[in-house]
C-alpha atoms as a PDB file:
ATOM      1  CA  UNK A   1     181.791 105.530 261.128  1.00  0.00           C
ATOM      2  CA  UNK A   2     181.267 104.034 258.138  1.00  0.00           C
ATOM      3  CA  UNK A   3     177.861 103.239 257.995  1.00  0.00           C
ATOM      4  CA  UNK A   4     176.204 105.896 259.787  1.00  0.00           C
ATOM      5  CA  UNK A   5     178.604 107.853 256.683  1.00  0.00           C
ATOM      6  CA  UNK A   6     176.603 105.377 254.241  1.00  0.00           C
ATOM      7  CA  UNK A   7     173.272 106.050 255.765  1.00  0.00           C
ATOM      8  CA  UNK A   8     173.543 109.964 255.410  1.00  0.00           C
ATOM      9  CA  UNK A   9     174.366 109.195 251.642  1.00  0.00           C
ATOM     10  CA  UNK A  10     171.056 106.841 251.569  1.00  0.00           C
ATOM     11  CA  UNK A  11     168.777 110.109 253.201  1.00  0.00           C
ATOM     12  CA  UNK A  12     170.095 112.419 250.708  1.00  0.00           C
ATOM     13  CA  UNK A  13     169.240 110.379 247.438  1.00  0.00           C
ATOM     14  CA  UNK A  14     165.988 108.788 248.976  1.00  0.00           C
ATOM     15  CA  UNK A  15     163.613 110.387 246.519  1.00  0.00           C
ATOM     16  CA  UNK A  16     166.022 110.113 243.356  1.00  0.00           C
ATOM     17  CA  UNK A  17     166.412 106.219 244.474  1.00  0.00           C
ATOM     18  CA  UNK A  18     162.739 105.147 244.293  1.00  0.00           C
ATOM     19  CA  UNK A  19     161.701 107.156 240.723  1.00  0.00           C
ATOM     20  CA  UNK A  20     164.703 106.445 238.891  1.00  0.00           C
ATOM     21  CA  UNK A  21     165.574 102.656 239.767  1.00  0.00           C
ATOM     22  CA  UNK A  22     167.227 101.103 237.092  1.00  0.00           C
ATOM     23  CA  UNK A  23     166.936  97.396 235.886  1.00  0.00           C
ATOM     24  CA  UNK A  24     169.477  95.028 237.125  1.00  0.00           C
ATOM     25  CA  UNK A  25     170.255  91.495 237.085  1.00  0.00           C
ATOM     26  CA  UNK A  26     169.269  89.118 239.465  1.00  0.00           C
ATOM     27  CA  UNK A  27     169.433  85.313 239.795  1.00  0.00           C
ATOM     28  CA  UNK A  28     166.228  83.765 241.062  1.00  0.00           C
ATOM     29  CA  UNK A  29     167.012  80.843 243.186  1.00  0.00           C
ATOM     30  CA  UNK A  30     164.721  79.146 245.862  1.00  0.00           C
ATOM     31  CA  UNK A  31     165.776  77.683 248.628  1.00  0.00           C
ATOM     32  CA  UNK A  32     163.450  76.465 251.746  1.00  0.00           C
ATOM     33  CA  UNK A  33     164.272  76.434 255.491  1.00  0.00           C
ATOM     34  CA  UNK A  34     163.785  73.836 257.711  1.00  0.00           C
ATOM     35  CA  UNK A  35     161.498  76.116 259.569  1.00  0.00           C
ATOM     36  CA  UNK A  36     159.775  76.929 256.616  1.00  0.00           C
ATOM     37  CA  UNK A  37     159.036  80.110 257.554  1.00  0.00           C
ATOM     38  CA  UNK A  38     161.495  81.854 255.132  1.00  0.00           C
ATOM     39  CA  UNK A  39     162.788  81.247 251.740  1.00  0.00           C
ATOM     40  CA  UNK A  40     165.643  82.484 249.718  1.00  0.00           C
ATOM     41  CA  UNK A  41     164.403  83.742 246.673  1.00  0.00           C
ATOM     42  CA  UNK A  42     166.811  85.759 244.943  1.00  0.00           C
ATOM     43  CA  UNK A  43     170.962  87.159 244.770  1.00  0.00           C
ATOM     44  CA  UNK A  44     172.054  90.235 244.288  1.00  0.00           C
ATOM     45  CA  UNK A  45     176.224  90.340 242.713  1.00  0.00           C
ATOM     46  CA  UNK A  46     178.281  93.521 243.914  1.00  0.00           C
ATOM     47  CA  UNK A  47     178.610  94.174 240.281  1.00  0.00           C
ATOM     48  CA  UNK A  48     174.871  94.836 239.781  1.00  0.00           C
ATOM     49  CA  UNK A  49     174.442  96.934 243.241  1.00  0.00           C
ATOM     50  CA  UNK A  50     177.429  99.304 241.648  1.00  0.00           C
ATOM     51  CA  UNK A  51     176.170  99.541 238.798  1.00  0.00           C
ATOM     52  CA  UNK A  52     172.407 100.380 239.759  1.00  0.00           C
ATOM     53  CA  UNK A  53     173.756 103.062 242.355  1.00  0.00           C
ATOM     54  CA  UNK A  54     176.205 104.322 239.426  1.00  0.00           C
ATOM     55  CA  UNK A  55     173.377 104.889 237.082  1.00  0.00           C
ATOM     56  CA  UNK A  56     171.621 106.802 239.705  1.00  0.00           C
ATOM     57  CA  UNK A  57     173.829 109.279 239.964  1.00  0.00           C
ATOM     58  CA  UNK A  58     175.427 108.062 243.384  1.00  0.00           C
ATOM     59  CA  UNK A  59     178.868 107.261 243.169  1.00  0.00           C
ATOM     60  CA  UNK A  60     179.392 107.665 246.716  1.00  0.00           C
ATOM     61  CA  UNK A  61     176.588 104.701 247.278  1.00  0.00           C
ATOM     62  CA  UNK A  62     178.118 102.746 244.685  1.00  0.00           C
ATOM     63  CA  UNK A  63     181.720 102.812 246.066  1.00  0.00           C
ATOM     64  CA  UNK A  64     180.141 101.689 249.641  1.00  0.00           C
ATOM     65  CA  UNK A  65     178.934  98.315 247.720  1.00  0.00           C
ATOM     66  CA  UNK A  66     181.190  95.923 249.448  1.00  0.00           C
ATOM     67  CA  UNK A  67     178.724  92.538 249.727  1.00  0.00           C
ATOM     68  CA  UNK A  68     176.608  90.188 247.779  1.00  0.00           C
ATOM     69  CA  UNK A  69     173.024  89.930 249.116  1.00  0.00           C
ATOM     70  CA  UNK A  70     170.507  86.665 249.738  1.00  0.00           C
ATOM     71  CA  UNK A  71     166.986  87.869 249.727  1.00  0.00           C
ATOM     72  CA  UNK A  72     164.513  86.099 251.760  1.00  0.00           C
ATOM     73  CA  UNK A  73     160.827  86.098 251.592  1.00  0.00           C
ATOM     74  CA  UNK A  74     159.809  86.279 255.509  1.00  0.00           C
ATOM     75  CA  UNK A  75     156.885  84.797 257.319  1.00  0.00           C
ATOM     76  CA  UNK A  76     156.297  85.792 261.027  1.00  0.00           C
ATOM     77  CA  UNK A  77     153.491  85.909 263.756  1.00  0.00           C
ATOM     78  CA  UNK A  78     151.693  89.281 264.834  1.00  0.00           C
ATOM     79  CA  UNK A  79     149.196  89.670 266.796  1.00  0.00           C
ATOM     80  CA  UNK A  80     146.276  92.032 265.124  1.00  0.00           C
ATOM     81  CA  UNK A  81     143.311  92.409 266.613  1.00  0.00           C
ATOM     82  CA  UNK A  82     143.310  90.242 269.748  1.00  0.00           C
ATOM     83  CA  UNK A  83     144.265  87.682 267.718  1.00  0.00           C
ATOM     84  CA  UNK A  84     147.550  86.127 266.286  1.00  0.00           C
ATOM     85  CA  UNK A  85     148.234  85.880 262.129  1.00  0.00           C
ATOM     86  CA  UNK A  86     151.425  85.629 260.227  1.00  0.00           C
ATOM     87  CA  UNK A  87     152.487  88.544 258.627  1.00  0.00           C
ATOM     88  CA  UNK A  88     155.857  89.062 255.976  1.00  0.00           C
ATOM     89  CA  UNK A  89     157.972  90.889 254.672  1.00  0.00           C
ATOM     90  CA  UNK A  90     162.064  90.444 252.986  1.00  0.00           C
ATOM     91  CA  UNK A  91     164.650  89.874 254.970  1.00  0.00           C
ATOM     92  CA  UNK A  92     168.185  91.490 252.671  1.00  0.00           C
ATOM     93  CA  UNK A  93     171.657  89.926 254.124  1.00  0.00           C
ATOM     94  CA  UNK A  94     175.405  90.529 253.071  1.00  0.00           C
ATOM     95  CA  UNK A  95     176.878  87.821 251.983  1.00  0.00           C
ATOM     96  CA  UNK A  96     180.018  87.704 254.838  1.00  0.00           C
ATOM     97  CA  UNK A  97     179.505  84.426 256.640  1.00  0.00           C
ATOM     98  CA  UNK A  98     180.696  85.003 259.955  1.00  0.00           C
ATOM     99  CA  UNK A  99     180.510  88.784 260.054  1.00  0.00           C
ATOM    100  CA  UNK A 100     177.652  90.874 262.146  1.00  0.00           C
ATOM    101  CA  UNK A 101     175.799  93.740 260.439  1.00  0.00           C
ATOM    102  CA  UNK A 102     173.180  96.183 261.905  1.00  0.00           C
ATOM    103  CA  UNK A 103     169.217  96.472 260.723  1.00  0.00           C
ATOM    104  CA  UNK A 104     168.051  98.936 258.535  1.00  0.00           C
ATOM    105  CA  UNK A 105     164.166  98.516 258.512  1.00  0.00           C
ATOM    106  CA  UNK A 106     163.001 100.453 255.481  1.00  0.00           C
ATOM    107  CA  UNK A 107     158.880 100.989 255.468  1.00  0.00           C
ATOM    108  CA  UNK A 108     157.781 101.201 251.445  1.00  0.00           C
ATOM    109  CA  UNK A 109     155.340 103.827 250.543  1.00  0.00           C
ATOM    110  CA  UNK A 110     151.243 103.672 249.431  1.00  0.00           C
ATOM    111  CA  UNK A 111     150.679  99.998 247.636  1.00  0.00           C
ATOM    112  CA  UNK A 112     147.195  99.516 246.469  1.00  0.00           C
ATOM    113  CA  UNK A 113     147.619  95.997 244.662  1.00  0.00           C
ATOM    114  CA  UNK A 114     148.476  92.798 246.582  1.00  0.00           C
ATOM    115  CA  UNK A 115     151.074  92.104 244.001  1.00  0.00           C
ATOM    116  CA  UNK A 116     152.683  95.202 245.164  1.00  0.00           C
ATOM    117  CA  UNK A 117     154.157  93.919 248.039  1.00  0.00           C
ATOM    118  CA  UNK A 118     157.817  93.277 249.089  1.00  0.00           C
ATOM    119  CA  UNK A 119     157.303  89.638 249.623  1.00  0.00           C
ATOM    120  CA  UNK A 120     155.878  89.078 246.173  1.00  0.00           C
ATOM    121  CA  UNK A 121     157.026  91.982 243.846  1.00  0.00           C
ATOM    122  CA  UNK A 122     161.059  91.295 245.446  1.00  0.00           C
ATOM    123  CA  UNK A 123     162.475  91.951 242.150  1.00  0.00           C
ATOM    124  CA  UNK A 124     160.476  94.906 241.064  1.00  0.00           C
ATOM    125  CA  UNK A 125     162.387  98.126 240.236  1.00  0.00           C
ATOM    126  CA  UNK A 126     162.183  99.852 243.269  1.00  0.00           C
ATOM    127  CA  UNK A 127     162.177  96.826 245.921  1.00  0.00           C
ATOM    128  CA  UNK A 128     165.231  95.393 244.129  1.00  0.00           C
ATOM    129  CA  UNK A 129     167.107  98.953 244.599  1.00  0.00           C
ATOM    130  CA  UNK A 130     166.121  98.967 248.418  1.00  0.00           C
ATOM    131  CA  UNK A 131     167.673  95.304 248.768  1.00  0.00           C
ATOM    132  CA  UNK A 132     170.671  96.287 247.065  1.00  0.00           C
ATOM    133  CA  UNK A 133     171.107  98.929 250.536  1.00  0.00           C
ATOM    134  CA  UNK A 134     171.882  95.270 251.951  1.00  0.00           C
ATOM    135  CA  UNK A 135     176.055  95.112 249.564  1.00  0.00           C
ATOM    136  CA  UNK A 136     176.759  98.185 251.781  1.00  0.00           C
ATOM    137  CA  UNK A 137     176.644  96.250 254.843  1.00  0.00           C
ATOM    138  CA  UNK A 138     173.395  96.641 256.253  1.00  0.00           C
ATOM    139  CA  UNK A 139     170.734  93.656 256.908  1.00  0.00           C
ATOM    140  CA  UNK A 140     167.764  95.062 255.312  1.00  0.00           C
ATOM    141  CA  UNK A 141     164.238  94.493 256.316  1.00  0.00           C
ATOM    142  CA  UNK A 142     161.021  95.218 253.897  1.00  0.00           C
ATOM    143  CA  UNK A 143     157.569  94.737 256.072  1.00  0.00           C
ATOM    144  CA  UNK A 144     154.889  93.876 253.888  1.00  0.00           C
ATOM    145  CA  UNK A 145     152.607  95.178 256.652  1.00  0.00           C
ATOM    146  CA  UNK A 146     149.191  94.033 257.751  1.00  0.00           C
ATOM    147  CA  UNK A 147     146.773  93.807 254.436  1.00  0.00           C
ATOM    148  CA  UNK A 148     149.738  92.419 252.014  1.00  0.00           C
ATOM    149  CA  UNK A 149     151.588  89.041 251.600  1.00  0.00           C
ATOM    150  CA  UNK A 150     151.236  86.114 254.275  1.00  0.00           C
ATOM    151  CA  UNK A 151     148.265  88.401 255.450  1.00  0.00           C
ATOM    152  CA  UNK A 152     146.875  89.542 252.020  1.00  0.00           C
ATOM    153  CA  UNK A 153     143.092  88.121 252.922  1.00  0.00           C
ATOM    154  CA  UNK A 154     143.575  91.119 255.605  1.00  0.00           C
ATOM    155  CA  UNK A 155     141.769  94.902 255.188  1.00  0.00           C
ATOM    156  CA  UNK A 156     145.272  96.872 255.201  1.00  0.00           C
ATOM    157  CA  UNK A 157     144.912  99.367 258.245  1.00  0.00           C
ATOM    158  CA  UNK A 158     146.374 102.301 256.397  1.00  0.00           C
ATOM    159  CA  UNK A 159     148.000 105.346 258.729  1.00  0.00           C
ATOM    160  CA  UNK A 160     146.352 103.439 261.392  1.00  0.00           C
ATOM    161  CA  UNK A 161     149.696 103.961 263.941  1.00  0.00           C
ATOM    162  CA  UNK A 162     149.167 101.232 266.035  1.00  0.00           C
ATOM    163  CA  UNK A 163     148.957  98.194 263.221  1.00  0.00           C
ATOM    164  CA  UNK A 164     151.693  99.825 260.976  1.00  0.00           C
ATOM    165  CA  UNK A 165     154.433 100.575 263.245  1.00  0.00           C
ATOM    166  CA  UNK A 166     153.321  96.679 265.318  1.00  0.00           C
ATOM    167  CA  UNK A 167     154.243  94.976 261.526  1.00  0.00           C
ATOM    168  CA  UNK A 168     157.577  96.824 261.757  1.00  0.00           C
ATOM    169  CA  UNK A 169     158.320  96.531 265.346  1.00  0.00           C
ATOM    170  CA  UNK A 170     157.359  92.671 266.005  1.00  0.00           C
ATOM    171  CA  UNK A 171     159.255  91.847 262.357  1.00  0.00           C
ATOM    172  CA  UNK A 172     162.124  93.228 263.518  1.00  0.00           C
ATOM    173  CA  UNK A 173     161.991  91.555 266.871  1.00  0.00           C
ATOM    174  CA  UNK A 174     161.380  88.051 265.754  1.00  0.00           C
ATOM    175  CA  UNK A 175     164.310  88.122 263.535  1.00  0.00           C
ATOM    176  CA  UNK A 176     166.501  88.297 267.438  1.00  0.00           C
ATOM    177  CA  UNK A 177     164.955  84.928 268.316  1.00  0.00           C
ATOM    178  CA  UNK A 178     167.088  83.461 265.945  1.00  0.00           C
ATOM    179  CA  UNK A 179     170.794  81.591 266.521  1.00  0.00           C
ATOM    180  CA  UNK A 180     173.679  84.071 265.103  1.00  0.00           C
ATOM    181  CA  UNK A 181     174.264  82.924 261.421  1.00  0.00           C
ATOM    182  CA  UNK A 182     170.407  81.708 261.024  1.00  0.00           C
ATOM    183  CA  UNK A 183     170.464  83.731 257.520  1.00  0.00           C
ATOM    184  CA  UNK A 184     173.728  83.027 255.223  1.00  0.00           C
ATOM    185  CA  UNK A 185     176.046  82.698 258.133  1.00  0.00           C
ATOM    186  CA  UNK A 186     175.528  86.362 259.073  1.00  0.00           C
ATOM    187  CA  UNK A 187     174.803  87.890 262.762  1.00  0.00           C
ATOM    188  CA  UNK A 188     172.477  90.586 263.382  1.00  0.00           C
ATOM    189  CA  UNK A 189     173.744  93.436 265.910  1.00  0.00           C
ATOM    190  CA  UNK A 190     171.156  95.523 268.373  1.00  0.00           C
ATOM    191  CA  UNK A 191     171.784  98.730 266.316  1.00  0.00           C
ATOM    192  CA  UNK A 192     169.145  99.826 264.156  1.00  0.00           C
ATOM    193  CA  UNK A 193     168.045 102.373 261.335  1.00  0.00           C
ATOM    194  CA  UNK A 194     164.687 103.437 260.358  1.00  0.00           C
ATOM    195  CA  UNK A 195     163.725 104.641 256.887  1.00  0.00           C
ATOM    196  CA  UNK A 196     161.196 104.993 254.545  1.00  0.00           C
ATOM    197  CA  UNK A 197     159.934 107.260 251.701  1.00  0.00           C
ATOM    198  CA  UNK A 198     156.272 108.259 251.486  1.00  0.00           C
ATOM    199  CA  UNK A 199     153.788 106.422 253.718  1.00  0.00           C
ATOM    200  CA  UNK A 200     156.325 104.710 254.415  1.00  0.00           C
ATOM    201  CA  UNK A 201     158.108 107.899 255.998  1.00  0.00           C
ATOM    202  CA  UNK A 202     154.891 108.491 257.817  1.00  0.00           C
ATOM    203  CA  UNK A 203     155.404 104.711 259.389  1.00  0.00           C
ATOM    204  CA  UNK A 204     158.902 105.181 260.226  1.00  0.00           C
ATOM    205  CA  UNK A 205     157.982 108.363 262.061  1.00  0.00           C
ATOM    206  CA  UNK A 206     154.990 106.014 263.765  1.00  0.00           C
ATOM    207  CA  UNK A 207     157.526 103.054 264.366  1.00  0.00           C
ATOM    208  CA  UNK A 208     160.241 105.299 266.055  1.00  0.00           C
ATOM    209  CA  UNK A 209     157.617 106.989 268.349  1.00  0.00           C
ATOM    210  CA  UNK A 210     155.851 103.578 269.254  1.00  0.00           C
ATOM    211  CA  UNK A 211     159.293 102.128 270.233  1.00  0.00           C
ATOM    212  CA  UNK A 212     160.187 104.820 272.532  1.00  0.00           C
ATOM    213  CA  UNK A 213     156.576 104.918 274.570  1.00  0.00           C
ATOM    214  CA  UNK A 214     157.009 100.813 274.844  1.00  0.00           C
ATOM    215  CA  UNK A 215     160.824 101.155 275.617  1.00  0.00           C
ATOM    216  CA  UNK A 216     162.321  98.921 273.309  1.00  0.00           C
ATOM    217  CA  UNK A 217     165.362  98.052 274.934  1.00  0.00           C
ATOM    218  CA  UNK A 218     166.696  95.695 272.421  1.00  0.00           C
ATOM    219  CA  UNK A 219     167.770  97.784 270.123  1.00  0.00           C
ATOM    220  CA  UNK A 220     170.008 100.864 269.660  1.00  0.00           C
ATOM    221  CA  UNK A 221     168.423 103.207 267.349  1.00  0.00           C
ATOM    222  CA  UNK A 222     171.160 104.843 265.578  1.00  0.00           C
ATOM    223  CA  UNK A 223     169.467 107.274 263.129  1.00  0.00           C
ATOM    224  CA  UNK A 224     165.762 107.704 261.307  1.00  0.00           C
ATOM    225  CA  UNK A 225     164.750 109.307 257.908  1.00  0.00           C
ATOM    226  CA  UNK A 226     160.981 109.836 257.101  1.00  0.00           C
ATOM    227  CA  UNK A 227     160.787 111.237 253.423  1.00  0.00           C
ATOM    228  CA  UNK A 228     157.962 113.079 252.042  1.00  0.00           C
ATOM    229  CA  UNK A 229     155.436 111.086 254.232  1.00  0.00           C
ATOM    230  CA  UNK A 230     151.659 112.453 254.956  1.00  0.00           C
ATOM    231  CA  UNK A 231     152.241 113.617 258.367  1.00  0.00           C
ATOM    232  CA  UNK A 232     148.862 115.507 259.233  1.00  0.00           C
ATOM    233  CA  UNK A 233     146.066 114.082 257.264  1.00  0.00           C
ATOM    234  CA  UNK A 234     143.509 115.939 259.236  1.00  0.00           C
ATOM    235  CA  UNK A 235     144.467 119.197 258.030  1.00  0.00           C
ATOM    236  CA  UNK A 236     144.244 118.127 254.428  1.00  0.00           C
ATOM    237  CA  UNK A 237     141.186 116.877 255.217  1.00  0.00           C
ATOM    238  CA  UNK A 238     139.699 119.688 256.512  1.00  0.00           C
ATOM    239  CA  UNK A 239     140.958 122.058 253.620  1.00  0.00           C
ATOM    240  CA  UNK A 240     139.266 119.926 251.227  1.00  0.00           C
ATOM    241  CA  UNK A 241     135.854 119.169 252.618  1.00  0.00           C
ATOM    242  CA  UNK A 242     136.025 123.070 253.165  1.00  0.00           C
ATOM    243  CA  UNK A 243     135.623 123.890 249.667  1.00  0.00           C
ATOM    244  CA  UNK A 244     132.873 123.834 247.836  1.00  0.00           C
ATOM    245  CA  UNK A 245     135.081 122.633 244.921  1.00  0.00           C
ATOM    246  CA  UNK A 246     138.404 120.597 245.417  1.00  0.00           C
ATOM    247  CA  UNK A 247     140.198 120.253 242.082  1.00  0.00           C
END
């Protein structure tokens, strides 16, 4: 298949992707639902998602660039806590009115500013390369994640399983309560990718092993990639607090 072609492409040049992203051109444009609970906020052209894969070094990504892409800044309920708040994230979609595309949830790494985030920073270097994933015919989903965006006035639970992968999961879910065609005419299938680079590798490893214990039947989880993420904190914990100096 195609895509699941693309995808191995996207988990070989992960790491080359997010340090050398590339400026490219987009056209800021807002543009308010009637639910008011997402916005468009920016294009992406084929042209520019060619040439940014071109320039970094993957020609195989950039021939795969077959769609425009609407960005959307994304506002949905959670429950954290025992109590609900709205969370966000980006929602990325193909511009093929009438076509249906599967869900690549990709999980960015460490932030440690609030204007760091997805929903805000959407046409920073490396957010803008991960929504240009979206022209090779994937509907692309950044969670801000508890602590950032709609829920900035939040303490970000950081590695904290339950929280991270529950921002990912119940993103992903609420965007299936939604009519076919909801976002630029496009449907949403039930298969799904996971990926993310850093922390955010750590969260798609959390995310994939939270949706099998709860059994999430709604969606058909084709293939994850967790890059470079810290996946046992305890031990580098213990190795430094048993020196007496840790450089």
């Amino acid at each position: 298949m195609k895509i699941e072609k693309s995808f191995k492409y996207l988990t070989y040049s992960i790491g080359v992707f997010l340090i050398l992203l590339n400026q490219s051109c987009l056209k800021d444009e807002t543009e308010t639902s009637e639910k008011k609970n997402y916005t468009k906020v920016s294009e992406i052209t084929i042209e520019t998602s060619q040439d940014l894969f071109l320039a970094l070094g993957q020609p195989l990504l950039g021939q795969s660039s077959a769609y425009g892409v609407d960005v959307y800044v994304y506002n949905y309920p959670i429950n954290y806590k025992g109590s609900e708040i709205e969370a966000s994230g980006l929602v990325c979609v193909p511009k093929a009115e009438g076509q249906e595309f599967p869900v690549l949830s990709f999980q960015h790494g460490t932030l440690v500013a609030h204007k760091e985030a997805p929903s805000v920073d959407y046409n920073g270097l490396m957010n803008r390369g991960v929504e240009a994933i979206a022209s090779m015919g994937y509907v692309v989903v950044l969670p801000d994640e508890i602590g950032f965006g709609a829920s900035s006035n939040y303490f970000h639970p950081y590695l904290i399983k339950e929280h991270i992968s529950n921002s990912v999961i119940e993103m992903i879910n609420s965007l299936q309560e939604y009519p076919d065609g909801e976002f630029s005419g496009v449907s949403f299938s039930d298969s799904l990718f996971l990926m993310g680079y850093s922390h955010g590798g750590w969260a798609t490893m959390a995310t994939l092993e939270r949706m099998e214990q709860t059994k999430q039947d709604d969606w058909n989880i084709i293939a994850t990639a967790c890059g470079a993420g810290p996946y046992f904190p305890e031990m580098v914990k213990d190795y430094a607090l048993s020196n007496l100096n840790y450089a």
